[in-house]
C-alpha atoms as a PDB file:
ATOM      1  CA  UNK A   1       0.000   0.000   0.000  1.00  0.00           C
ATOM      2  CA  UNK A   2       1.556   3.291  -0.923  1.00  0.00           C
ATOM      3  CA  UNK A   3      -0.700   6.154   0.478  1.00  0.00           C
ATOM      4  CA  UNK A   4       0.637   9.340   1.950  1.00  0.00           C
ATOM      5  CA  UNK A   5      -0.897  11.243   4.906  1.00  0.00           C
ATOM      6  CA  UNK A   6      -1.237  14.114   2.997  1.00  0.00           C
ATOM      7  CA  UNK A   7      -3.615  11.987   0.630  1.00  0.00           C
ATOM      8  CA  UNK A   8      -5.606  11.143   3.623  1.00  0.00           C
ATOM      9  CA  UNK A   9      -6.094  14.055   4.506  1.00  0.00           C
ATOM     10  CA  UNK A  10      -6.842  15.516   1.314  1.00  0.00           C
ATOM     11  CA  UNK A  11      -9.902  12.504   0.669  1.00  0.00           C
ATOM     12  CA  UNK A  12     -13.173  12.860   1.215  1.00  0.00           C
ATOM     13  CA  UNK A  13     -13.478   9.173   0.263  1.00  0.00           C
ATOM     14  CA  UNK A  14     -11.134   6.077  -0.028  1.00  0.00           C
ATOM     15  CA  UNK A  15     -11.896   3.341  -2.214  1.00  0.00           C
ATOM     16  CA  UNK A  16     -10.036  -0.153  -1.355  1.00  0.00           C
ATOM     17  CA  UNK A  17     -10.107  -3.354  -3.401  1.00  0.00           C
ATOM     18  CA  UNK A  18     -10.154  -5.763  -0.067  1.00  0.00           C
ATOM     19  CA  UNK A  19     -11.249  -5.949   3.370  1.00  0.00           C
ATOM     20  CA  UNK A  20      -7.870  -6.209   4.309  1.00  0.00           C
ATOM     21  CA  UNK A  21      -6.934  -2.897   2.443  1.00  0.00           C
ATOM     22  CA  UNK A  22      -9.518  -1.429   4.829  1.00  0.00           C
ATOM     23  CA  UNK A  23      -7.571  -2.901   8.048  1.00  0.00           C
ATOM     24  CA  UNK A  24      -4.318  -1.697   6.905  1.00  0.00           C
ATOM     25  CA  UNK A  25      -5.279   2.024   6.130  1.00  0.00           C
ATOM     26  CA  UNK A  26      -7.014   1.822   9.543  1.00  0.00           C
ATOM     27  CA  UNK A  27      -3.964   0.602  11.290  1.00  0.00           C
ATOM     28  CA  UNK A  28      -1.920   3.248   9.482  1.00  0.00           C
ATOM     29  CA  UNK A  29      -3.798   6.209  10.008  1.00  0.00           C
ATOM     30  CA  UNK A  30      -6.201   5.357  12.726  1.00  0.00           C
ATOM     31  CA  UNK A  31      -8.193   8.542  13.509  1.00  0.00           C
ATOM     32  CA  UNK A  32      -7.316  10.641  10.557  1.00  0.00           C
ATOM     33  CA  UNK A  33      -9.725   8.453   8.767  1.00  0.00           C
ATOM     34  CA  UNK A  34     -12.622   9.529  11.142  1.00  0.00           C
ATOM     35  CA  UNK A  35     -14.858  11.531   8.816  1.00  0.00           C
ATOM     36  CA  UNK A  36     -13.581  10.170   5.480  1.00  0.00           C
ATOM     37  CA  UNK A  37     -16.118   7.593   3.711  1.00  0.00           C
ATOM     38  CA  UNK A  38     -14.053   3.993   3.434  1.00  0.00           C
ATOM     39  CA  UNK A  39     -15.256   1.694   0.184  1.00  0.00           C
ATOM     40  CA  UNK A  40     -14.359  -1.636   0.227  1.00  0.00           C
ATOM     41  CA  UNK A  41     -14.945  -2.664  -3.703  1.00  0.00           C
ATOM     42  CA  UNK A  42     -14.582  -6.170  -2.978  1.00  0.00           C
ATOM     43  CA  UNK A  43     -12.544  -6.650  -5.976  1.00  0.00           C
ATOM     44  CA  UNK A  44      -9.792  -9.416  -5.374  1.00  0.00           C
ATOM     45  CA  UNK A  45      -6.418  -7.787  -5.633  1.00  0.00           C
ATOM     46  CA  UNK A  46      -4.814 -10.374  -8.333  1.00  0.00           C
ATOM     47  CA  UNK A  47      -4.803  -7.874 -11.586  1.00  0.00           C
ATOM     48  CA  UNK A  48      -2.098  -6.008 -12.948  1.00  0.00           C
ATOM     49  CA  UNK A  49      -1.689  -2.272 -13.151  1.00  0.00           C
ATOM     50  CA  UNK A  50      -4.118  -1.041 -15.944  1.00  0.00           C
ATOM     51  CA  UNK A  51      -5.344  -4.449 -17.060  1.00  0.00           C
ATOM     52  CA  UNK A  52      -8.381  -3.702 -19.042  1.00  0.00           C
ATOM     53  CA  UNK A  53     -10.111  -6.242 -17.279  1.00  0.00           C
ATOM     54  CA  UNK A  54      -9.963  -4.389 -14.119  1.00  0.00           C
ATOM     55  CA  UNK A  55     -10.681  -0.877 -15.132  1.00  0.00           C
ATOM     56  CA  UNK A  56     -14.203  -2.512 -16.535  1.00  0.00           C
ATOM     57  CA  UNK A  57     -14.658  -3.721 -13.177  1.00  0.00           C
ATOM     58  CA  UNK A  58     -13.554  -0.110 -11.581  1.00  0.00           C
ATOM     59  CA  UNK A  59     -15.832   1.589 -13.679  1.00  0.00           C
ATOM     60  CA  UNK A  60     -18.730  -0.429 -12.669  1.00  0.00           C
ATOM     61  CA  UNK A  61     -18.480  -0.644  -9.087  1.00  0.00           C
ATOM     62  CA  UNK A  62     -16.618   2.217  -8.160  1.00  0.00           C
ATOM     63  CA  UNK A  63     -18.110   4.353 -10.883  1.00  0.00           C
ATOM     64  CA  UNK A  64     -21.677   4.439  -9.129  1.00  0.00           C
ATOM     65  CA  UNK A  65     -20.257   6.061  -5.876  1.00  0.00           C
ATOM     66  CA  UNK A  66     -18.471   8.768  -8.338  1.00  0.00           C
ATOM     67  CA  UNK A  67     -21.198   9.615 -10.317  1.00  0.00           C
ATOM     68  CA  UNK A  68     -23.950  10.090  -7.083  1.00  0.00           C
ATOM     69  CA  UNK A  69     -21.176  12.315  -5.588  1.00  0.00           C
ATOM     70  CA  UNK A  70     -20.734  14.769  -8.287  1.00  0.00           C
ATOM     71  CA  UNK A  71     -22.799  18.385  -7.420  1.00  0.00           C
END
């Protein structure tokens, strides 16, 4: 996992592929994640950077929380 503090911090909302992605920003940052909205995606982590495959997925699960969040 390679998130900053300052990218905390700057989030509104966090998407994760895995319950355990979840876990492991929470045992990073702890509180700073009070009042920023987690997803967990549910997407097994076991693609590769890009992979078309994945973005479809992406688009489809992660894209309903985008577009319900744009004013």
């Amino acid at each position: 996992m390679i998130v900053s503090m300052e990218q905390v911090l700057w989030a509104d909302m966090i998407f994760v592929m895995e319950r355990v992605h979840k876990a492991r920003l929470s045992k990073k940052f702890g509180t700073s994640l009070k009042s920023k909205q987690i997803i967990c995606l549910d997407i097994p982590d076991k693609y590769t950077f890009m992979q078309p495959e994945l973005i479809t997925i992406l688009e489809r699960t992660a894209g309903k929380y985008l577009r319900r969040n744009q004013h």
